[in-house]
N, C-alpha and C. Protein backbone atom coordinates (compact mmCIF):
# COMPACT_ATOMS: atom_id res chain seq x y z
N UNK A 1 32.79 38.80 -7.81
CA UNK A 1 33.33 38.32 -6.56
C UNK A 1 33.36 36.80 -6.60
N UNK A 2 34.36 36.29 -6.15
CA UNK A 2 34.55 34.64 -6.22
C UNK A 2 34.24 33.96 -4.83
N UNK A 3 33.31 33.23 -5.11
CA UNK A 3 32.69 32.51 -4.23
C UNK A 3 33.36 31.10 -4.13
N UNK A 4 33.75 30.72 -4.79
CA UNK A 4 34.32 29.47 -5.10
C UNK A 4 35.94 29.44 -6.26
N UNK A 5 36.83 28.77 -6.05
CA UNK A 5 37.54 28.02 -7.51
C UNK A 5 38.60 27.44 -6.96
N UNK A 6 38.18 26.05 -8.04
CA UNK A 6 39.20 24.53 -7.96
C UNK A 6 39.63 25.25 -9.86
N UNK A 7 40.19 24.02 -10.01
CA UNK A 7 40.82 23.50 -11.22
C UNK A 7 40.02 23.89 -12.40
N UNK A 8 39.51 23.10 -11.99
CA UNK A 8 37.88 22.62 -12.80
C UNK A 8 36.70 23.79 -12.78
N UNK A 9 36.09 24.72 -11.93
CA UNK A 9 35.20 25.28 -11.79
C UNK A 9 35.36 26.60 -11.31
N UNK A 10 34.99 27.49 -11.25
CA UNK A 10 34.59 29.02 -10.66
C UNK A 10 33.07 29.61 -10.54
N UNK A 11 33.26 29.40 -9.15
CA UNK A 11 31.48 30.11 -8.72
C UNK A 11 31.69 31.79 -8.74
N UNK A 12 31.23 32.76 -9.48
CA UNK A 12 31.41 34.04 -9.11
C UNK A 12 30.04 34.34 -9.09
N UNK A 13 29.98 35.36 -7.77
CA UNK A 13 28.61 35.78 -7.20
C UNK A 13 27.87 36.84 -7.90
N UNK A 14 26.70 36.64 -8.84
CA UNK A 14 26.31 37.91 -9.24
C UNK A 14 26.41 39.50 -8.97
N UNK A 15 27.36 39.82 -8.69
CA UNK A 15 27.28 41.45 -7.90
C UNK A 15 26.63 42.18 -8.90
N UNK A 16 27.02 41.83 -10.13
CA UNK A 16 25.92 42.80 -11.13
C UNK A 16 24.85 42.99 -11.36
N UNK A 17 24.20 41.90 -10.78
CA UNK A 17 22.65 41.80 -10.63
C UNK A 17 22.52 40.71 -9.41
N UNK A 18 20.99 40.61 -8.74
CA UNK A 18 20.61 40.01 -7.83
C UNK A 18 19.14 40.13 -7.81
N UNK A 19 18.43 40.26 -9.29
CA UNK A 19 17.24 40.08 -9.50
C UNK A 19 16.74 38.38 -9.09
N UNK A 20 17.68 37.65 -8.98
CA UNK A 20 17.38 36.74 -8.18
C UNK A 20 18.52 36.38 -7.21
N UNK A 21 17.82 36.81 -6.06
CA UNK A 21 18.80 36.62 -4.56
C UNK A 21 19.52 35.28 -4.55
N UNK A 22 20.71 35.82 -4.47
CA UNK A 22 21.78 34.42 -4.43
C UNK A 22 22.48 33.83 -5.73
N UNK A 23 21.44 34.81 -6.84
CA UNK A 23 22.46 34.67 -8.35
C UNK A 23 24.02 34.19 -8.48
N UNK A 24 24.27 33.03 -8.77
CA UNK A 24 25.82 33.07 -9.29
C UNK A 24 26.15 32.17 -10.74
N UNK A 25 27.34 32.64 -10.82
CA UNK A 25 27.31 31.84 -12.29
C UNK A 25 28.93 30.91 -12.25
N UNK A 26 28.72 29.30 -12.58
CA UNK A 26 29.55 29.00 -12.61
C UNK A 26 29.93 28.09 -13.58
N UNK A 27 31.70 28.44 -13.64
CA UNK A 27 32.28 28.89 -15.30
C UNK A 27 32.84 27.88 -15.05
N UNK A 28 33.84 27.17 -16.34
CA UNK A 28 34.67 26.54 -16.59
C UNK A 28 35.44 26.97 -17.77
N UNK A 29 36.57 26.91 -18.10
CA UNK A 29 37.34 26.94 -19.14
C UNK A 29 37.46 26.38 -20.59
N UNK A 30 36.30 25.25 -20.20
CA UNK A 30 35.85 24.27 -21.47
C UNK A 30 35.30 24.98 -22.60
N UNK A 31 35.38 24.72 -23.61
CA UNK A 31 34.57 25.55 -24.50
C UNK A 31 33.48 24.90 -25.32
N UNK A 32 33.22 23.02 -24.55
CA UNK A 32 31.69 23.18 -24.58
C UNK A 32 31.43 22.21 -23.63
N UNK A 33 30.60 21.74 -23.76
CA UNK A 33 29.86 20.17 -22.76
C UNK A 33 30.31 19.22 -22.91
N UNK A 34 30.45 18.74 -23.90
CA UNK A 34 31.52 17.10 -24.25
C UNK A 34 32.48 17.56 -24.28
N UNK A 35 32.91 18.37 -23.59
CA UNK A 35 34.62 18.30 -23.29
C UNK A 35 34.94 17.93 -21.80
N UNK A 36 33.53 18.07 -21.08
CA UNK A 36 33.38 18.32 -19.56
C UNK A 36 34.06 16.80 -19.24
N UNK A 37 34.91 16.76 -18.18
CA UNK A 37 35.44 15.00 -18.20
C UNK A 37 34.35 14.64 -17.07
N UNK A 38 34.15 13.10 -16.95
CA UNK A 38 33.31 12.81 -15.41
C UNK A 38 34.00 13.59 -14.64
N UNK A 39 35.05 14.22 -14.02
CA UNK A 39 35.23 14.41 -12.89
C UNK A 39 34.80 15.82 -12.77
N UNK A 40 34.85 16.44 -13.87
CA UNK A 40 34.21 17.52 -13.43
C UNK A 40 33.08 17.88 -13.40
N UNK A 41 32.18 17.01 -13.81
CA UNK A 41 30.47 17.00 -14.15
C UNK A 41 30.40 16.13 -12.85
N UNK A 42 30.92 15.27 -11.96
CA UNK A 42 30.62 15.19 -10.47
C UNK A 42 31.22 16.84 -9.61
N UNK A 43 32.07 17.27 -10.16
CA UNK A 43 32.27 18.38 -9.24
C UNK A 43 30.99 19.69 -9.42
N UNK A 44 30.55 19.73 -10.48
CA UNK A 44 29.39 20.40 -10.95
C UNK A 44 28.73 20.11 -10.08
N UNK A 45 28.31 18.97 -9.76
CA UNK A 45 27.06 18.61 -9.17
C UNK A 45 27.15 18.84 -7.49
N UNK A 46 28.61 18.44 -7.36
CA UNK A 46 28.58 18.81 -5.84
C UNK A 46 28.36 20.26 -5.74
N UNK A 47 28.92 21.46 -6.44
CA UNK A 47 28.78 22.38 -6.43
C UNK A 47 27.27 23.36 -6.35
N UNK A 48 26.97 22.60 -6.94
CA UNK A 48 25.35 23.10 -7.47
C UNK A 48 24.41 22.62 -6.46
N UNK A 49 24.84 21.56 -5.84
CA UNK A 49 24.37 20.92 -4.62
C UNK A 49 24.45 21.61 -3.06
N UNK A 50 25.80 22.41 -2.67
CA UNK A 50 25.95 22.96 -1.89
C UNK A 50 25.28 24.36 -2.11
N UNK A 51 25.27 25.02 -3.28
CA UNK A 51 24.82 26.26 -3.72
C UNK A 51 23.23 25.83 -3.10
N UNK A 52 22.57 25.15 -3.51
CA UNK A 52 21.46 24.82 -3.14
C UNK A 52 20.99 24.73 -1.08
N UNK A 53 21.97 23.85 -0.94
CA UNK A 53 22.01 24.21 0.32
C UNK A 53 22.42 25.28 1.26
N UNK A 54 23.45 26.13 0.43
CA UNK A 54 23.32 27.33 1.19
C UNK A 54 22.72 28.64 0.99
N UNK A 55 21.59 28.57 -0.07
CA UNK A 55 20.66 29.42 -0.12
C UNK A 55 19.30 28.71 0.39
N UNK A 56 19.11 27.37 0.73
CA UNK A 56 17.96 27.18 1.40
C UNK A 56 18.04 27.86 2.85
N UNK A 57 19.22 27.39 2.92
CA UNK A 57 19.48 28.10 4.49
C UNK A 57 19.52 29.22 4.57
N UNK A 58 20.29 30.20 4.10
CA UNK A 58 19.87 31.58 4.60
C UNK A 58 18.57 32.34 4.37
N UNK A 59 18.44 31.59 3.12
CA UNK A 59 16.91 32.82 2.34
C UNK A 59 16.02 32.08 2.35
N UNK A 60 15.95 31.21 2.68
CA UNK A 60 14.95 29.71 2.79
C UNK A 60 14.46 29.89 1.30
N UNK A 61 14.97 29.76 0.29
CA UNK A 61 14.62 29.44 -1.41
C UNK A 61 13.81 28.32 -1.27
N UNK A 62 12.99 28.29 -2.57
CA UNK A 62 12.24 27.54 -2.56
C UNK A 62 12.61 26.22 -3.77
N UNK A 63 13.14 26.68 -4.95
CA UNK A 63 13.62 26.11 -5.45
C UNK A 63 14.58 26.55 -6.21
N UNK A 64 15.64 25.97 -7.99
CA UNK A 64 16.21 26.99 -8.17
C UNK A 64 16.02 26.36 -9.58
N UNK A 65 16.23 27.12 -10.48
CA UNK A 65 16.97 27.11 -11.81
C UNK A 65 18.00 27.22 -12.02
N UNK A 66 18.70 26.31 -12.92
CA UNK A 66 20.11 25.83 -13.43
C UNK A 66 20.29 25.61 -15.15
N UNK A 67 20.74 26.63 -15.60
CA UNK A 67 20.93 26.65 -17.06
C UNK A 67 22.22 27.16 -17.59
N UNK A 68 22.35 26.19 -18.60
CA UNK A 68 23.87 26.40 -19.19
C UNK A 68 23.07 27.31 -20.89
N UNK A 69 22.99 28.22 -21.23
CA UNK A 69 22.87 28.91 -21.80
C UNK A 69 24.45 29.86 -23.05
N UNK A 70 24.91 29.29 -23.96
CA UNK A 70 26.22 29.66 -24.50
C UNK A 70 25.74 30.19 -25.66
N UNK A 71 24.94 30.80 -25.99
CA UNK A 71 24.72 31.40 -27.21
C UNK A 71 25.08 33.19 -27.35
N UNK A 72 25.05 33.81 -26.80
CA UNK A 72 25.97 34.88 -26.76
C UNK A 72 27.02 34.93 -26.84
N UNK A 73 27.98 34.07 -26.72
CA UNK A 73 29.22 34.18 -27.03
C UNK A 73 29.35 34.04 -28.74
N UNK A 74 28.49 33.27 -29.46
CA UNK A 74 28.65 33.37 -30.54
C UNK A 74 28.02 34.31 -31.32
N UNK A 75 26.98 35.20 -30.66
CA UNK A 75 26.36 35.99 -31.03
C UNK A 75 27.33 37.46 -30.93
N UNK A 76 28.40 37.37 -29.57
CA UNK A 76 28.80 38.25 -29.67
C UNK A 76 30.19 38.60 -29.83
N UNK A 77 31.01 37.58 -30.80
CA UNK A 77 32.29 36.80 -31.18
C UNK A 77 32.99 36.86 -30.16
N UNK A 78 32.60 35.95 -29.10
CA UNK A 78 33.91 35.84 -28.13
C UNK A 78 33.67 34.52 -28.03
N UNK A 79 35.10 34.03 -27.42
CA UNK A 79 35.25 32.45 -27.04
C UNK A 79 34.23 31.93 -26.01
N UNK A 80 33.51 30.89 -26.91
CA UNK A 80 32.54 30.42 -25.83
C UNK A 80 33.23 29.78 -24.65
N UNK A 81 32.61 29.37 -23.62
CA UNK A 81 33.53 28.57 -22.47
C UNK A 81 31.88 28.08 -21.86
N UNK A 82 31.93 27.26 -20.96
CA UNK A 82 31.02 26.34 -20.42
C UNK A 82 30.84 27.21 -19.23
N UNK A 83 29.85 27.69 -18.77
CA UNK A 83 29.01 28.13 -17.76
C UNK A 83 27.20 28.11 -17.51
N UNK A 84 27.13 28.16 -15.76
CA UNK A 84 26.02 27.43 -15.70
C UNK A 84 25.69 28.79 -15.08
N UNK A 85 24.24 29.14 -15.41
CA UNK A 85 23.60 30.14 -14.34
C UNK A 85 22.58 29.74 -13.02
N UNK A 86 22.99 29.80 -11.94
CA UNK A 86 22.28 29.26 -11.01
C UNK A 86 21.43 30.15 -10.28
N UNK A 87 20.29 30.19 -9.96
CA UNK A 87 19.00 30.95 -10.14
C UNK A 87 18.14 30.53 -8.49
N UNK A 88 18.43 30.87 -7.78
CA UNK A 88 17.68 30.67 -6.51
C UNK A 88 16.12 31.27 -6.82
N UNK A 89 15.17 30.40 -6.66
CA UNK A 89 13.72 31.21 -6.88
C UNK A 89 13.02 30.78 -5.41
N UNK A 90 11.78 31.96 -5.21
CA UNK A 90 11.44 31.89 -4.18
C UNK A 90 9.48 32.34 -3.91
N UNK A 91 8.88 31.12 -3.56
CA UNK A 91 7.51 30.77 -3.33
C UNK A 91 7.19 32.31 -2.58
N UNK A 92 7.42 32.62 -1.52
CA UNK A 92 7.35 33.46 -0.34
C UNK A 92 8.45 34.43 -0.21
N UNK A 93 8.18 35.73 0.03
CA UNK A 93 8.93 37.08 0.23
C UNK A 93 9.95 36.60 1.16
N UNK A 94 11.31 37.22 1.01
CA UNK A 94 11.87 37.19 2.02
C UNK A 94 12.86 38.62 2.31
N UNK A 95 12.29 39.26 3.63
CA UNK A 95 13.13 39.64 4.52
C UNK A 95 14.01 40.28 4.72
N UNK A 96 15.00 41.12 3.93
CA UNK A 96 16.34 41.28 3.97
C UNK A 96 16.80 42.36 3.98
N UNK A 97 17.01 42.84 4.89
CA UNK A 97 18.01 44.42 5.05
C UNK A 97 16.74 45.33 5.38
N UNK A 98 15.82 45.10 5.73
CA UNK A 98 14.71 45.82 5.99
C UNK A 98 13.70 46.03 4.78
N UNK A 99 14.22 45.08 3.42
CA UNK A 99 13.44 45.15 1.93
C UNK A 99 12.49 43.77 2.33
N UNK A 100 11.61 44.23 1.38
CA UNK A 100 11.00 42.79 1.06
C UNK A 100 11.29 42.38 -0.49
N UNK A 101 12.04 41.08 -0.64
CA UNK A 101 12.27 40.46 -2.05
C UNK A 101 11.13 39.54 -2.29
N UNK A 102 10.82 40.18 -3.25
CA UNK A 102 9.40 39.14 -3.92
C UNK A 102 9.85 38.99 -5.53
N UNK A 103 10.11 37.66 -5.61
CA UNK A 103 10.24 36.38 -6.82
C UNK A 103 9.31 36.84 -7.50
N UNK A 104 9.20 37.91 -8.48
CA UNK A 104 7.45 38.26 -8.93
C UNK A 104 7.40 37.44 -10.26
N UNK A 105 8.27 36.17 -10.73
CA UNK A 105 7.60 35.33 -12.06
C UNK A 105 7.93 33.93 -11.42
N UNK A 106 8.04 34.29 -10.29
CA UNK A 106 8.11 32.39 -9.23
C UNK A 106 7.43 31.58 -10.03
N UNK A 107 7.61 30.36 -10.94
CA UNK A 107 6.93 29.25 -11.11
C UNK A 107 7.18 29.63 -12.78
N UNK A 108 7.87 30.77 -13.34
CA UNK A 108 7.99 30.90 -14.68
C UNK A 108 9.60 30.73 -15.20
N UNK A 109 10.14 30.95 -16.44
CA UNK A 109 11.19 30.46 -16.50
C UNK A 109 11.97 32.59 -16.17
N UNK A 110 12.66 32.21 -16.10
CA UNK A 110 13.25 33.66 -16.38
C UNK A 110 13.44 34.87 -17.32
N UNK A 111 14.03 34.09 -18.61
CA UNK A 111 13.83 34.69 -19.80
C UNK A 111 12.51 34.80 -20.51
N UNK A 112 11.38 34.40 -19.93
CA UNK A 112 10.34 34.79 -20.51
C UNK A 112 10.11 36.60 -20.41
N UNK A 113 10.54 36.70 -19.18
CA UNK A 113 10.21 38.04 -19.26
C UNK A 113 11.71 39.20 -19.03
N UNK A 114 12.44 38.38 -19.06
CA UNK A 114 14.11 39.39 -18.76
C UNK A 114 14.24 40.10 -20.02
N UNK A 115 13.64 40.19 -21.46
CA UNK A 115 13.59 40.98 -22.76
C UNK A 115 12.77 41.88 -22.32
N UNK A 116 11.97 42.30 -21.54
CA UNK A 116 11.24 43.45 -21.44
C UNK A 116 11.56 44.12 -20.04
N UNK A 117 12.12 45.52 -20.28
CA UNK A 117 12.41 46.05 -19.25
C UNK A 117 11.51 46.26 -17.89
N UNK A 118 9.72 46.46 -18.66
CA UNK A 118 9.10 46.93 -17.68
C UNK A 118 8.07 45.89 -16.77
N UNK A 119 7.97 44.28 -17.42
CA UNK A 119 8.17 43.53 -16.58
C UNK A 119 9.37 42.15 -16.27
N UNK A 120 10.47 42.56 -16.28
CA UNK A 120 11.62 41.46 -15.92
C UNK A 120 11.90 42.18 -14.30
N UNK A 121 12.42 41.50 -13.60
CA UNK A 121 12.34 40.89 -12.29
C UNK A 121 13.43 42.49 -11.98
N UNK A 122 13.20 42.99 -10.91
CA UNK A 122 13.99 44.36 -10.67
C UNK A 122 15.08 43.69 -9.41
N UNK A 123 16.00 44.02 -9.41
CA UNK A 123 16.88 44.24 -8.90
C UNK A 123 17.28 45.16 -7.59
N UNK A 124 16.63 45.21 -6.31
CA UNK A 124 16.58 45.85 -5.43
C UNK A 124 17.63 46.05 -4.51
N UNK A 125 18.64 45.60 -4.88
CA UNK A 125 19.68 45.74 -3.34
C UNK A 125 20.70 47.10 -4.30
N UNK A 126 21.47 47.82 -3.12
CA UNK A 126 22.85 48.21 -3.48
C UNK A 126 23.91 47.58 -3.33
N UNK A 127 24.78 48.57 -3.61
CA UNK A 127 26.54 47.69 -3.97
C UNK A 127 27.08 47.24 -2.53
N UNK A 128 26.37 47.73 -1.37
CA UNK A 128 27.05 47.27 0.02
C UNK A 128 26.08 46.28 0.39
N UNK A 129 24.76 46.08 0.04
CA UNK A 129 23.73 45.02 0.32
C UNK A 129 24.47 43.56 -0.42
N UNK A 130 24.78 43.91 -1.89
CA UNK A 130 25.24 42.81 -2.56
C UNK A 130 26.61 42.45 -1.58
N UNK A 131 27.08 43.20 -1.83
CA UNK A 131 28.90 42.38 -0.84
C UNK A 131 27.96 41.91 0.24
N UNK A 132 27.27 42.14 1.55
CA UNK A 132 26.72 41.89 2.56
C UNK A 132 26.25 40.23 2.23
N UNK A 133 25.28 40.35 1.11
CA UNK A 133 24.79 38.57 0.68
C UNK A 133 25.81 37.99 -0.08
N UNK A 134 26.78 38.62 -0.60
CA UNK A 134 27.99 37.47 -1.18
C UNK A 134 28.66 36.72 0.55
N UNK A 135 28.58 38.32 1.13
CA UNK A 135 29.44 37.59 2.38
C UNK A 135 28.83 36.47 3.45
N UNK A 136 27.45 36.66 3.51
CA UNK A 136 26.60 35.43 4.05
C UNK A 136 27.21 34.14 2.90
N UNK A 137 26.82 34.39 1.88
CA UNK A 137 27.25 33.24 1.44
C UNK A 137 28.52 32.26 1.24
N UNK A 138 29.48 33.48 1.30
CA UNK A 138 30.95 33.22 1.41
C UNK A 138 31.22 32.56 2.92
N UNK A 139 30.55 32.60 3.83
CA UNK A 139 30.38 32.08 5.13
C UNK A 139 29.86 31.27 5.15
N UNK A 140 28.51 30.36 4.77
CA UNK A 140 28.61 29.65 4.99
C UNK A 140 28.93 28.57 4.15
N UNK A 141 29.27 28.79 2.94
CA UNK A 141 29.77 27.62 1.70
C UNK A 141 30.89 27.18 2.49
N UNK A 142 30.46 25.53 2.64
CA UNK A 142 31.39 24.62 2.94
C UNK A 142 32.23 23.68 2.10
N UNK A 143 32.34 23.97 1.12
CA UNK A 143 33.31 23.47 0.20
C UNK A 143 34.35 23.95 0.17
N UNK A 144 35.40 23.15 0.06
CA UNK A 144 36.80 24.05 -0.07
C UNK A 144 37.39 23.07 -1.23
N UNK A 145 38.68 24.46 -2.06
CA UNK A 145 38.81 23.94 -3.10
C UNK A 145 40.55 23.43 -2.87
């Protein structure tokens, strides 16, 4: 689901996962980092900036992780392209749809434990919960492209 796209960038909202609430990943067409021009490494930032602000606000996040990670693409012969994974993490449970989401490696990196099925971070919502938090978020992201 697209949360965002200019020229330059595409925010699409994790619907495939939401082991961390507010998951999105955003792409570019570049196929690496020094290709990125200034203008789009300021649009990055605004981007990543508002993402930030509109998951403090709804889910009150606590902080987030931001990683550009491209090694699967060569691992799995497809054209690499420049994307960032943006990672809302969260100190305190929050709230939602009558669940409680608890951050259970808050303060760790992610991939420490996403290789093991039986402790990496579970994934609790369904397919109408996920559209429901794309659509909070699609509401209040104030950027327009």
């Amino acid at each position: 689901m697209i949360l965002y796209k200019s020229k330059n960038w595409e925010i699409v909202f994790g619907e495939w996962s939401q082991e961390f609430l507010g998951y999105c990943l955003i792409s570019s067409n570049k196929e690496t980092l020094s290709a990125l021009t200034s203008e789009e490494w300021q649009e990055l930032g605004l981007l990543e900036k508002e993402l930030e602000r509109v998951c403090k606000k709804i889910f009150n996040a606590t902080m987030f992780n931001f990683s550009c990670l491209m090694n699967n693409a060569y691992r799995d012969h497809e054209k690499p392209h420049v994307h960032f994974h943006f990672m809302p993490r969260y100190k305190n449970e929050v709230l939602i749809f009558n669940k409680k989401y608890i951050d259970k490696h808050f303060g760790y990196n992610f991939w420490k434990y996403d290789l093991n099925r039986l402790k990496r971070q579970k994934d609790i919502f369904t397919k109408e919960e996920k559209l429901a938090i794309y659509n909070m978020l699609k509401k209040e992201f104030q950027l327009k492209n």
